[in-house]
PDB file of N, CA and C in Angstrom:
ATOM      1  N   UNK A   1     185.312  84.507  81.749  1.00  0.00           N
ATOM      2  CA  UNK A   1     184.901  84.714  83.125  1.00  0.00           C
ATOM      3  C   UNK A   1     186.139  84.868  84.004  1.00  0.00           C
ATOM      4  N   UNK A   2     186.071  85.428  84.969  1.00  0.00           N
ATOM      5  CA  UNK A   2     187.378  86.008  85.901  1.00  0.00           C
ATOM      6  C   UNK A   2     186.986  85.055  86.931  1.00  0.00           C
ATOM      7  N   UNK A   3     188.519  84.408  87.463  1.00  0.00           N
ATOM      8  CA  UNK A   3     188.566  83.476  88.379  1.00  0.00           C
ATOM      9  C   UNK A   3     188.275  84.265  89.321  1.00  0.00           C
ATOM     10  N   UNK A   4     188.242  83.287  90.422  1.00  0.00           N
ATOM     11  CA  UNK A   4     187.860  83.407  91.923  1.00  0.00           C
ATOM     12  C   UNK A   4     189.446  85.078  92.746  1.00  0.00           C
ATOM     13  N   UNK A   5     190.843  84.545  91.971  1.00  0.00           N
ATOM     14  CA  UNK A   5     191.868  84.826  92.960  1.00  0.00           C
ATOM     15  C   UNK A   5     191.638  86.211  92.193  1.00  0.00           C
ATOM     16  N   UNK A   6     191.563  86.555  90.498  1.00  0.00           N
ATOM     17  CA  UNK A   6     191.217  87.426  90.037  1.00  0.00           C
ATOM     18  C   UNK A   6     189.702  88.603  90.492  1.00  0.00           C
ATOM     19  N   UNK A   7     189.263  88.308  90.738  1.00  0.00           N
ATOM     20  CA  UNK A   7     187.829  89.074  90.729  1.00  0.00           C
ATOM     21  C   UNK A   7     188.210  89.743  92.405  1.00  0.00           C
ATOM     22  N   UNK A   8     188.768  88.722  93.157  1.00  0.00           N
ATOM     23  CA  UNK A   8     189.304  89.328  94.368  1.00  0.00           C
ATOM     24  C   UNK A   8     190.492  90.307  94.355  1.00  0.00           C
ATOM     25  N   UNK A   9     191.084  90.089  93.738  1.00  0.00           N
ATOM     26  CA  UNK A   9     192.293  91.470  93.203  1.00  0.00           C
ATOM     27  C   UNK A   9     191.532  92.899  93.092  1.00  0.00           C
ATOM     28  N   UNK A  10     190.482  92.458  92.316  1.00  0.00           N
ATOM     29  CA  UNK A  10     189.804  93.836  91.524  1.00  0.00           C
ATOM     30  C   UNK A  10     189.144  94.496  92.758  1.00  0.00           C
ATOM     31  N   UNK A  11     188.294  93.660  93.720  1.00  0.00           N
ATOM     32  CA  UNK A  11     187.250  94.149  95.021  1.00  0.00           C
ATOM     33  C   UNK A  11     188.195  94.895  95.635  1.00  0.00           C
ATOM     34  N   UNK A  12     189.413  94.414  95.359  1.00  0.00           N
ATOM     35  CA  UNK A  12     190.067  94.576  96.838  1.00  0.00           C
ATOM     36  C   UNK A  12     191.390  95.956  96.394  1.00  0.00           C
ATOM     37  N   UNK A  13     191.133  95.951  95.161  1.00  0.00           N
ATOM     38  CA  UNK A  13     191.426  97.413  94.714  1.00  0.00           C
ATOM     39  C   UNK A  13     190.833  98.114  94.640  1.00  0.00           C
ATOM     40  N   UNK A  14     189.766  98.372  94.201  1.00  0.00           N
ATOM     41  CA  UNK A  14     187.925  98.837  93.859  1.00  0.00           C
ATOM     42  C   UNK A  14     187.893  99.441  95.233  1.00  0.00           C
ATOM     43  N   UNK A  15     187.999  98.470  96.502  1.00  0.00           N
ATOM     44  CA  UNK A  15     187.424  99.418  97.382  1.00  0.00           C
ATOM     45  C   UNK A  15     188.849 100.176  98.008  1.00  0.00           C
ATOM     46  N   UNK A  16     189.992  99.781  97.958  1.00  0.00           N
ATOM     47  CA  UNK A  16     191.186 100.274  98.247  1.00  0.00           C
ATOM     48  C   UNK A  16     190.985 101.747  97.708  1.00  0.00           C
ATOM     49  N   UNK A  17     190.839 101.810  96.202  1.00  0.00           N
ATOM     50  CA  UNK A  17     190.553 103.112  95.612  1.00  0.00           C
ATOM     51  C   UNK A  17     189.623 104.273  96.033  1.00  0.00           C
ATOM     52  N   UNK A  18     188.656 103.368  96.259  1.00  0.00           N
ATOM     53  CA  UNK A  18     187.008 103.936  96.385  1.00  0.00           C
ATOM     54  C   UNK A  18     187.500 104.699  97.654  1.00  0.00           C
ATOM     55  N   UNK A  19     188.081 104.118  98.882  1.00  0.00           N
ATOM     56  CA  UNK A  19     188.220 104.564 100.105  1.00  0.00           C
ATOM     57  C   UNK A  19     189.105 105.562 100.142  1.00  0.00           C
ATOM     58  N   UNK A  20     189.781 105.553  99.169  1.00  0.00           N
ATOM     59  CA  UNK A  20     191.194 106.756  99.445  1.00  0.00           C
ATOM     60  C   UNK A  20     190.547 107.938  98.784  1.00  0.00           C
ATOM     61  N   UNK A  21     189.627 107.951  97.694  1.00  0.00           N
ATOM     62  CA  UNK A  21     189.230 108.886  97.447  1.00  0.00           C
ATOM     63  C   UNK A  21     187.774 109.637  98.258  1.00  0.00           C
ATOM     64  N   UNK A  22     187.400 108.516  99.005  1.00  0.00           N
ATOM     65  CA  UNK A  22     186.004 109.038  99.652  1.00  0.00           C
ATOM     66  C   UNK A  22     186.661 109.917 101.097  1.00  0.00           C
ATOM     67  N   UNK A  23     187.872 109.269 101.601  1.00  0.00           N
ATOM     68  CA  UNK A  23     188.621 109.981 102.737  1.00  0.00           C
ATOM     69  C   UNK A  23     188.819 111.603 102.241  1.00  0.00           C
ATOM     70  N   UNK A  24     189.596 111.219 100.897  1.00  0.00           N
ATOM     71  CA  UNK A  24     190.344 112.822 100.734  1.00  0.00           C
ATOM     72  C   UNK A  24     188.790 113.601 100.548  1.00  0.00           C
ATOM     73  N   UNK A  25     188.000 113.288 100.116  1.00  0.00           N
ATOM     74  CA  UNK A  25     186.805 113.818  99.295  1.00  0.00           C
ATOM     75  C   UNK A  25     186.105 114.642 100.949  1.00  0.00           C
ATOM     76  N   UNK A  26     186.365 113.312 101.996  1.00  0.00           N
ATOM     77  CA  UNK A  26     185.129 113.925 103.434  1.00  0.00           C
ATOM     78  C   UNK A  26     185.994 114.748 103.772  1.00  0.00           C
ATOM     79  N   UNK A  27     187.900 114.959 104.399  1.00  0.00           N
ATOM     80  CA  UNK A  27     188.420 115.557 104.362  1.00  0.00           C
ATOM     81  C   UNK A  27     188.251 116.664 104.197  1.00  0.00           C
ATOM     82  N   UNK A  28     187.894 117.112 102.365  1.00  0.00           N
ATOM     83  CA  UNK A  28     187.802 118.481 101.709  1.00  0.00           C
ATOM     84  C   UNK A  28     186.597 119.113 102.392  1.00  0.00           C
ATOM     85  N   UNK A  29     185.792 117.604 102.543  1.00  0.00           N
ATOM     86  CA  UNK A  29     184.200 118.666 102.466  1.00  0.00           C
ATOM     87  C   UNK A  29     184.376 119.164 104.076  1.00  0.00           C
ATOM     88  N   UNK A  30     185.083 118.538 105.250  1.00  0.00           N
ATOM     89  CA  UNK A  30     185.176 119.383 106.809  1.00  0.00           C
ATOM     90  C   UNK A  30     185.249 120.646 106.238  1.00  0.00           C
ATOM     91  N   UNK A  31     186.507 120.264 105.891  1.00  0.00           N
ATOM     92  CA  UNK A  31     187.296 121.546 105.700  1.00  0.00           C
ATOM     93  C   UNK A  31     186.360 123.072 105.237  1.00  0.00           C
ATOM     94  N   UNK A  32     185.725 122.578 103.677  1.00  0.00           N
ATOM     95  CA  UNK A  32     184.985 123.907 102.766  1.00  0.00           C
ATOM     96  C   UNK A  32     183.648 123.659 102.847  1.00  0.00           C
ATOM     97  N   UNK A  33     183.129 122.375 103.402  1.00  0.00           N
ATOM     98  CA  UNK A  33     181.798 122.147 102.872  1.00  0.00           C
ATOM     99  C   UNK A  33     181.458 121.926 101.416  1.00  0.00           C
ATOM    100  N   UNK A  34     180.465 122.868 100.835  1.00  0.00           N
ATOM    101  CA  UNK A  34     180.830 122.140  99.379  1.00  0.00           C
ATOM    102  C   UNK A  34     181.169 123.177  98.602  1.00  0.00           C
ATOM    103  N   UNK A  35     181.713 122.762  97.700  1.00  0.00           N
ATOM    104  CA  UNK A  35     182.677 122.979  96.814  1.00  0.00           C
ATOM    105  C   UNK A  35     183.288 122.818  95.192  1.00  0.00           C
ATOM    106  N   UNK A  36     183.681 123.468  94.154  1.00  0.00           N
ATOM    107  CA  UNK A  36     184.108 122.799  93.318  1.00  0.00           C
ATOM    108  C   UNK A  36     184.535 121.221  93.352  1.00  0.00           C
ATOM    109  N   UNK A  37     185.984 121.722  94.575  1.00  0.00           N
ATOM    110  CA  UNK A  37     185.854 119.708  94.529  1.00  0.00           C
ATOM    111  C   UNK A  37     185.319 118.994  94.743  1.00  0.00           C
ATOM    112  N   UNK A  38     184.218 119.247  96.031  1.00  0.00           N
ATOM    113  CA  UNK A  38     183.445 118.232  95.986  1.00  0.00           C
ATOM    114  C   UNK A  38     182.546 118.132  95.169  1.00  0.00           C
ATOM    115  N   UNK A  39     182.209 118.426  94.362  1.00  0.00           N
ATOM    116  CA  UNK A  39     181.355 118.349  93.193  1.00  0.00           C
ATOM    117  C   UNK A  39     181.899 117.548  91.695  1.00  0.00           C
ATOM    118  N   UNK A  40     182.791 118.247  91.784  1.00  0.00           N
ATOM    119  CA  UNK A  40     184.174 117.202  90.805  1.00  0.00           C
ATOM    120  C   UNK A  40     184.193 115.550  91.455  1.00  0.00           C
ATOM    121  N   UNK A  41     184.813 115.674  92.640  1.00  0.00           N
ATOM    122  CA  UNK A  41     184.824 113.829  93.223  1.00  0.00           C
ATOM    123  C   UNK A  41     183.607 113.090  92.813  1.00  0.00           C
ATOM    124  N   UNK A  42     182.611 113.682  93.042  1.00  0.00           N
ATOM    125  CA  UNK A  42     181.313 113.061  93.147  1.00  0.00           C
ATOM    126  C   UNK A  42     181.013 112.743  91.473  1.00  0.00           C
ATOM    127  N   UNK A  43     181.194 113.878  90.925  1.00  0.00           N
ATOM    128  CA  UNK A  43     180.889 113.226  89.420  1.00  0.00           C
ATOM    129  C   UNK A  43     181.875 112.268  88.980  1.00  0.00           C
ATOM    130  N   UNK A  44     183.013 112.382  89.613  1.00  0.00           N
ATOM    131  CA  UNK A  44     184.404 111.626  88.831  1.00  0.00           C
ATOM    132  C   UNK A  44     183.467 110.088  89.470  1.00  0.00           C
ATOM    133  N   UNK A  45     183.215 110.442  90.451  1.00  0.00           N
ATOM    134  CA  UNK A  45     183.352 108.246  91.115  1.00  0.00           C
ATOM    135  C   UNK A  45     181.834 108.192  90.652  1.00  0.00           C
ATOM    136  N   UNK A  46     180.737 108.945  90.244  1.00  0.00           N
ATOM    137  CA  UNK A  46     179.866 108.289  88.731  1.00  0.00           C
ATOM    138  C   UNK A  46     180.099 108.354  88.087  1.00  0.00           C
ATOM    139  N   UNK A  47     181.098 108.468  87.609  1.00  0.00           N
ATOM    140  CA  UNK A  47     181.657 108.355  86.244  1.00  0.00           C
ATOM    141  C   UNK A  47     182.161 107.432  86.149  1.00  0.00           C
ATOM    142  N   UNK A  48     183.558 107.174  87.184  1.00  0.00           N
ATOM    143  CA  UNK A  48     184.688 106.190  86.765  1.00  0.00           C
ATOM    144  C   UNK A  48     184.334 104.788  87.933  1.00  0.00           C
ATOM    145  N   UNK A  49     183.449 105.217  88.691  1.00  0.00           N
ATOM    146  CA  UNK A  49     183.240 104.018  89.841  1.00  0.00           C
ATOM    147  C   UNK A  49     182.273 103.309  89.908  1.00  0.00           C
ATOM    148  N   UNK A  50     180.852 103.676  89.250  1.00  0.00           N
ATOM    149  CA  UNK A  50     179.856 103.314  89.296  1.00  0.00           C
ATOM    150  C   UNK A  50     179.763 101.796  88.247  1.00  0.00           C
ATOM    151  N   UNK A  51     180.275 102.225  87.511  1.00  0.00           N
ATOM    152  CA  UNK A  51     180.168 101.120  86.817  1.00  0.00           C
ATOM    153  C   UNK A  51     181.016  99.906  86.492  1.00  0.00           C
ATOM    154  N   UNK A  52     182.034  99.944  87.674  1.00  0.00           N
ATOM    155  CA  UNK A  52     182.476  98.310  87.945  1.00  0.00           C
ATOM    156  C   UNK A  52     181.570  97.249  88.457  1.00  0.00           C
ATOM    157  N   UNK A  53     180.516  97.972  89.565  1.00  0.00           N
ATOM    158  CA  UNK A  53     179.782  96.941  90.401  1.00  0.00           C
ATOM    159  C   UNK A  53     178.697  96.869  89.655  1.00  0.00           C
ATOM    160  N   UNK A  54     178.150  97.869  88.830  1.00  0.00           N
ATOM    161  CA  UNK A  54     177.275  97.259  87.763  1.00  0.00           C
ATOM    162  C   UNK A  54     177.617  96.020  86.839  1.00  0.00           C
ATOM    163  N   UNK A  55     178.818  96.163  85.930  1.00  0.00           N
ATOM    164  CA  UNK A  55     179.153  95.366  85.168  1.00  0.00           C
ATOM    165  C   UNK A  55     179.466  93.955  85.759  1.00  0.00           C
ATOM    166  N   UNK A  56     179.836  94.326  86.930  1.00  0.00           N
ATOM    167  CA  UNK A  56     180.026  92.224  87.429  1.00  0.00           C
ATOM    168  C   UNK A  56     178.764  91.731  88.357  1.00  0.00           C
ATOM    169  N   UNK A  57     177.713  92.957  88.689  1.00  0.00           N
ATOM    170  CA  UNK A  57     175.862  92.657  88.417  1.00  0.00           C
ATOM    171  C   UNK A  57     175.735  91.789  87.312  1.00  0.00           C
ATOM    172  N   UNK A  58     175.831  92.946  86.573  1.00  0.00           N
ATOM    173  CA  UNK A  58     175.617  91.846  84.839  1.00  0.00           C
ATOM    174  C   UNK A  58     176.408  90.746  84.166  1.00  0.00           C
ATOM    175  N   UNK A  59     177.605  90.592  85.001  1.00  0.00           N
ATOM    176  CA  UNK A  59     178.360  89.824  84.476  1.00  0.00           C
ATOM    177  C   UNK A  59     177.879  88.213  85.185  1.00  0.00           C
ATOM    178  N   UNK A  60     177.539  88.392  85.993  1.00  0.00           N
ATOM    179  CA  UNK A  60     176.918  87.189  87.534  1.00  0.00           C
ATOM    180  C   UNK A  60     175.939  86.730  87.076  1.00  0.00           C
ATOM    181  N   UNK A  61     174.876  88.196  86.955  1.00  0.00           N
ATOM    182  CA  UNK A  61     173.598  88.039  87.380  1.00  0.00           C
ATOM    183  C   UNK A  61     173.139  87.422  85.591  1.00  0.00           C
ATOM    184  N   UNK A  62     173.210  87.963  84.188  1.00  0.00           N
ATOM    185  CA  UNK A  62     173.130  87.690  83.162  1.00  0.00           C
ATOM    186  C   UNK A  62     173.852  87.098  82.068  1.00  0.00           C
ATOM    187  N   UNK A  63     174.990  86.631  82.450  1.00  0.00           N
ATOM    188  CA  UNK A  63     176.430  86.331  82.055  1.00  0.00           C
ATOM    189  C   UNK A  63     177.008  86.523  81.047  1.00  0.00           C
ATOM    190  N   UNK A  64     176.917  88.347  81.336  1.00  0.00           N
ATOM    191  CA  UNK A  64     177.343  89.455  80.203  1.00  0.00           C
ATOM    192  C   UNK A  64     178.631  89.073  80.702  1.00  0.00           C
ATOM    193  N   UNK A  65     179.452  88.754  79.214  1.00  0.00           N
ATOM    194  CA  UNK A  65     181.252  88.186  79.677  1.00  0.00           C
ATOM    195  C   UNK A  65     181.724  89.945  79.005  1.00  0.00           C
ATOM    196  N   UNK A  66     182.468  89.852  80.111  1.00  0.00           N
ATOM    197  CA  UNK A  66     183.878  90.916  80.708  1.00  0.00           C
ATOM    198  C   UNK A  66     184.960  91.361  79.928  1.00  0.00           C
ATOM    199  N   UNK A  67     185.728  91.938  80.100  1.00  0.00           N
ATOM    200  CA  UNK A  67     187.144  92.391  79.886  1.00  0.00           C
ATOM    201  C   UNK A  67     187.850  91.358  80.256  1.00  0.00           C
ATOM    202  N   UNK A  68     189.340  91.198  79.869  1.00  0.00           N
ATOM    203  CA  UNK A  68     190.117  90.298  80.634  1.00  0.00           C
ATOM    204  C   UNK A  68     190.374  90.925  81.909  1.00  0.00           C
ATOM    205  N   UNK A  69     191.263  90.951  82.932  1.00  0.00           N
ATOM    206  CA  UNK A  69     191.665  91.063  83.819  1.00  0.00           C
ATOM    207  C   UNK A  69     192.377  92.157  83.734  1.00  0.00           C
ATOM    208  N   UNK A  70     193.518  92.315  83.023  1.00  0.00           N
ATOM    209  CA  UNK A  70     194.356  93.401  82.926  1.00  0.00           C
ATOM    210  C   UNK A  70     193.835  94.660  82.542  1.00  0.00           C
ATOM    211  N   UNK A  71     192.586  94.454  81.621  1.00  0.00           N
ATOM    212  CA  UNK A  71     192.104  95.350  81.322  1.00  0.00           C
ATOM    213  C   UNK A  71     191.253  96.256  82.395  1.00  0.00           C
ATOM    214  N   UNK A  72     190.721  95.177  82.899  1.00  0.00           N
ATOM    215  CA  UNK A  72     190.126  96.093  84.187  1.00  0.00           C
ATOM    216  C   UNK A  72     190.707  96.619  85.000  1.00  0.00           C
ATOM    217  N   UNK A  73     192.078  96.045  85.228  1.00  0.00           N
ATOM    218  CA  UNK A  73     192.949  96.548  86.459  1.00  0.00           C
ATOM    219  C   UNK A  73     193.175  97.591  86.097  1.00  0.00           C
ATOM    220  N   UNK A  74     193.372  97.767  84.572  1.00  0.00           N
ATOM    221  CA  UNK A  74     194.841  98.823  84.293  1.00  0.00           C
ATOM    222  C   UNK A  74     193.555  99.986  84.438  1.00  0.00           C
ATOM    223  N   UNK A  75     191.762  99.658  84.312  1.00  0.00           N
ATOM    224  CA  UNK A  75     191.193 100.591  84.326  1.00  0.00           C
ATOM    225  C   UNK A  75     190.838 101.440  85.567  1.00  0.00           C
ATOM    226  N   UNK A  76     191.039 100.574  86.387  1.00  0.00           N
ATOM    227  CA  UNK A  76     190.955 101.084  88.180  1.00  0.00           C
ATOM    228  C   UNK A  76     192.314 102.128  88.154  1.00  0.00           C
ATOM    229  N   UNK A  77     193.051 101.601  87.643  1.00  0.00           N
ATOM    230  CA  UNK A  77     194.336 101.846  88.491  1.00  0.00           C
ATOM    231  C   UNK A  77     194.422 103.443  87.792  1.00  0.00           C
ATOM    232  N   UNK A  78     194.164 103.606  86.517  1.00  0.00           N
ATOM    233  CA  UNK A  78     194.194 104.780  85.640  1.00  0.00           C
ATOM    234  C   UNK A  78     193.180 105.910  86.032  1.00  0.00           C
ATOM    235  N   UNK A  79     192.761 105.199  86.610  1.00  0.00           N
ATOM    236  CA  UNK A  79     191.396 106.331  86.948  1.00  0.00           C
ATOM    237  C   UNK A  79     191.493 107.130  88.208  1.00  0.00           C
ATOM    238  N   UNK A  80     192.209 105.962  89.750  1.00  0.00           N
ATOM    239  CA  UNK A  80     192.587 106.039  90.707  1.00  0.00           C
ATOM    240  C   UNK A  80     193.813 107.043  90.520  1.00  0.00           C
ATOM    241  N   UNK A  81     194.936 107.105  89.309  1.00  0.00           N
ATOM    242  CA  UNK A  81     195.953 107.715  89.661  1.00  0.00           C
ATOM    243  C   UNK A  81     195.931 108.914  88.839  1.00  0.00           C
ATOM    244  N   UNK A  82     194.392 109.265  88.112  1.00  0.00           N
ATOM    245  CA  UNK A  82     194.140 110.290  87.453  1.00  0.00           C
ATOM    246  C   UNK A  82     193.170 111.469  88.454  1.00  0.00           C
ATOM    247  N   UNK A  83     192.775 110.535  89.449  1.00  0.00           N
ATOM    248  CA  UNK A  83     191.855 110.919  90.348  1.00  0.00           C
ATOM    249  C   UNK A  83     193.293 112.359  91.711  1.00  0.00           C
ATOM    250  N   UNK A  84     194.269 111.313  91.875  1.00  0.00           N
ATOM    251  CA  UNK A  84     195.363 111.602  92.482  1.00  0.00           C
ATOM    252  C   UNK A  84     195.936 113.234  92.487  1.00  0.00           C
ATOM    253  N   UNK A  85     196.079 112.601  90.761  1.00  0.00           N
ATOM    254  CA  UNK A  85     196.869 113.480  90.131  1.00  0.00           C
ATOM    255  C   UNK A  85     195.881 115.101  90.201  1.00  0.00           C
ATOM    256  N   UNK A  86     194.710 114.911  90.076  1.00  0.00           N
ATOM    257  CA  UNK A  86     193.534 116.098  89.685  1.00  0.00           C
ATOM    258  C   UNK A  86     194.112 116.647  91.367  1.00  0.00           C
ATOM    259  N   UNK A  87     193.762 115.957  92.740  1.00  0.00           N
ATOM    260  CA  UNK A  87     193.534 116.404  93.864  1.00  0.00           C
ATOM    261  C   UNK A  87     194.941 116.896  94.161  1.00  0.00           C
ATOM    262  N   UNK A  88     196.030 116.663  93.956  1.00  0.00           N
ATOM    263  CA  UNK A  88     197.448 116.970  94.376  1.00  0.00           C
ATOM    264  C   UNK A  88     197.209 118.611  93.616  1.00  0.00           C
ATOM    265  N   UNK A  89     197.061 118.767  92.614  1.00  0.00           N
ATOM    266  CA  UNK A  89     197.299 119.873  91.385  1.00  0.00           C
ATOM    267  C   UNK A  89     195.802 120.771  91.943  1.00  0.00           C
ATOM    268  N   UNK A  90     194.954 120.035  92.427  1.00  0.00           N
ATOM    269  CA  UNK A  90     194.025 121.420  92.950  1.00  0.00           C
ATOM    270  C   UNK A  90     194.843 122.065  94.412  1.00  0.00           C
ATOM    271  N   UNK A  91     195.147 121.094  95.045  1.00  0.00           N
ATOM    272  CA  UNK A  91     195.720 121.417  96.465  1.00  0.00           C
ATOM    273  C   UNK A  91     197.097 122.451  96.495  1.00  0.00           C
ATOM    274  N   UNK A  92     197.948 122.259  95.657  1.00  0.00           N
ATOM    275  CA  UNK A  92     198.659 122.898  95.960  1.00  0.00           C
ATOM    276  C   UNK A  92     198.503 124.243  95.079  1.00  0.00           C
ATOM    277  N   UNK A  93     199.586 125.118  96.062  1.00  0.00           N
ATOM    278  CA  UNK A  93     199.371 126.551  96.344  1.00  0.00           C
ATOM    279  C   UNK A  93     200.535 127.146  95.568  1.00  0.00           C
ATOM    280  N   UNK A  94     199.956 128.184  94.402  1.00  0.00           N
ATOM    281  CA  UNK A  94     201.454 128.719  93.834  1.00  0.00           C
ATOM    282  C   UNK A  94     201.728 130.098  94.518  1.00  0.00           C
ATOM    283  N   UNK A  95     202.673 130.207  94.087  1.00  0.00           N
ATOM    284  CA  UNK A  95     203.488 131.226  94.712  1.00  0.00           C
ATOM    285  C   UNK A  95     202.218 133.041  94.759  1.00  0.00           C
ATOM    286  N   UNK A  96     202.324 133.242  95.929  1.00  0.00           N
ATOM    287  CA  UNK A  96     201.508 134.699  95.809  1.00  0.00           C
ATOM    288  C   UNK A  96     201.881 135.559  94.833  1.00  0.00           C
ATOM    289  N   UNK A  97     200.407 136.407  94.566  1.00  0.00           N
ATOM    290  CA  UNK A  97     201.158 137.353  93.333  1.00  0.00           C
ATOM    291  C   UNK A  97     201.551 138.608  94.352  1.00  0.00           C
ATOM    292  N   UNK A  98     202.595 139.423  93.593  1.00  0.00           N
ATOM    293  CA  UNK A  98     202.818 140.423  94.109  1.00  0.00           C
ATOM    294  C   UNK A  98     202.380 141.242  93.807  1.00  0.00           C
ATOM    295  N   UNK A  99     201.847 142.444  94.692  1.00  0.00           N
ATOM    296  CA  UNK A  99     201.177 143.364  94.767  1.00  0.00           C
ATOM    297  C   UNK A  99     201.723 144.654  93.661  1.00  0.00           C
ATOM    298  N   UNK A 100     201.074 145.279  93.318  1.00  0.00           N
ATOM    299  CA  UNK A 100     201.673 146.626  92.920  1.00  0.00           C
ATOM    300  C   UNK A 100     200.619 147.504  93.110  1.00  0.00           C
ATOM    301  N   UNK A 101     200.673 147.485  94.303  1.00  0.00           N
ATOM    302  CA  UNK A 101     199.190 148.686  95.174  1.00  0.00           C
ATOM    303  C   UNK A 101     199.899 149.001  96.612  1.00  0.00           C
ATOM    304  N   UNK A 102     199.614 150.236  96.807  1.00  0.00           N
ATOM    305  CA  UNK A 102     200.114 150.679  98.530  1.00  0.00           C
ATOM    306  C   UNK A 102     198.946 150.559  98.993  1.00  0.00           C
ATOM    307  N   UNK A 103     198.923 150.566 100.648  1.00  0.00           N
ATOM    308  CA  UNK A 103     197.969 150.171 101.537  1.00  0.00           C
ATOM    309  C   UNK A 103     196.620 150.928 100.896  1.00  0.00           C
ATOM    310  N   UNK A 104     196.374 152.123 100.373  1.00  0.00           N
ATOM    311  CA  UNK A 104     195.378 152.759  99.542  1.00  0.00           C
ATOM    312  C   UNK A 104     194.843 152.199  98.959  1.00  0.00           C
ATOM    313  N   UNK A 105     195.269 151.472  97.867  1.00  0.00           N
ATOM    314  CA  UNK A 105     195.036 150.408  96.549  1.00  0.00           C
ATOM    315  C   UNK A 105     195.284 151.400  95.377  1.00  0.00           C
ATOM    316  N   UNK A 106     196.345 152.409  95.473  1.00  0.00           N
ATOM    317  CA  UNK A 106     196.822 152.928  94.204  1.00  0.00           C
ATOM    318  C   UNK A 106     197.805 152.543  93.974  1.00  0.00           C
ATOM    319  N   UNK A 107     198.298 152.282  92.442  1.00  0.00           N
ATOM    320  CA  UNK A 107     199.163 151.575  91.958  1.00  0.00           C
ATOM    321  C   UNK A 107     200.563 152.104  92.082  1.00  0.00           C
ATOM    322  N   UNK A 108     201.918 151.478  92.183  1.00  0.00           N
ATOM    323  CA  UNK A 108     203.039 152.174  92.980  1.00  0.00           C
ATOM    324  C   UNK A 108     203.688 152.178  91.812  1.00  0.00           C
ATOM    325  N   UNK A 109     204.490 153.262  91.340  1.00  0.00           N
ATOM    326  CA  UNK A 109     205.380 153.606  90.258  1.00  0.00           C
ATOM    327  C   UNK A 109     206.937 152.324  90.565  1.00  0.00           C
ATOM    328  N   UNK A 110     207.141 151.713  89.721  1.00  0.00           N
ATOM    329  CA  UNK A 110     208.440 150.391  89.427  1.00  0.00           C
ATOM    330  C   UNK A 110     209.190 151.380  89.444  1.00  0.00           C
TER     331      UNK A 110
END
C-alpha cells in the first residue's frame, strides 16, 4: 500500500501532467478546431491517463495492491515526456520545399 506522502507525489503529478497536456491540447483545438491532434491527445490520455484513477478506485475501494511507487512514477513521468516529445515533433515546421514550377505551374529547366 502507498503511504500517505507517496500517493500525494503521484496526485500531484497526475494532475501536474494531466493539466499541461489538457492546456496544449485546448490551445491546439482554438487554434484548428479538430484535428489529427486533437484526436491523438484524446486517445493518448485514454490510454495513458485513464487508468491511474481507476487503479487507486480499486486499490481503496477493493484492496487491489499496486505497483511500488517508483514504478508508477517512472509511469507518469514516461508517458508525460512521451506525450511532450509527440507535440514538440508535430509542431514544428521543416524547412519549405522548393519549388520547381514558374508562376504557370510548368516545370523550370535546372
Amino acid at each position: 500500500m502507498l503511504s500517505d506522502a507517496e500517493l500525494s507525489i503521484l496526485m500531484a503529478f497526475y494532475f501536474l501532467s494531466l493539466s499541461v497536456i489538457l492546456s496544449l491540447a485546448y490551445g491546439s483545438f482554438k487554434r484548428e478546431r479538430f484535428s489529427f491532434h486533437l484526436l491523438f491527445t484524446l486517445t493518448y490520455l485514454l490510454v495513458f491517463y485513464l487508468g491511474f484513477p481507476f487503479s487507486l478506485a480499486l486499490s481503496f475501494g477493493f484492496d487491489i495492491g499496486l505497483n511500488s511507487f517508483d514504478i508508477l512514477l517512472k509511469t507518469l513521468l514516461v508517458s508525460t515526456v512521451f506525450y511532450v516529445i509527440y507535440y514538440t515533433t508535430y509542431k514544428i515546421r521543416l524547412l519549405p520545399v522548393k519549388k520547381n514550377t514558374n508562376d504557370y505551374g510548368v516545370a523550370r529547366r535546372i
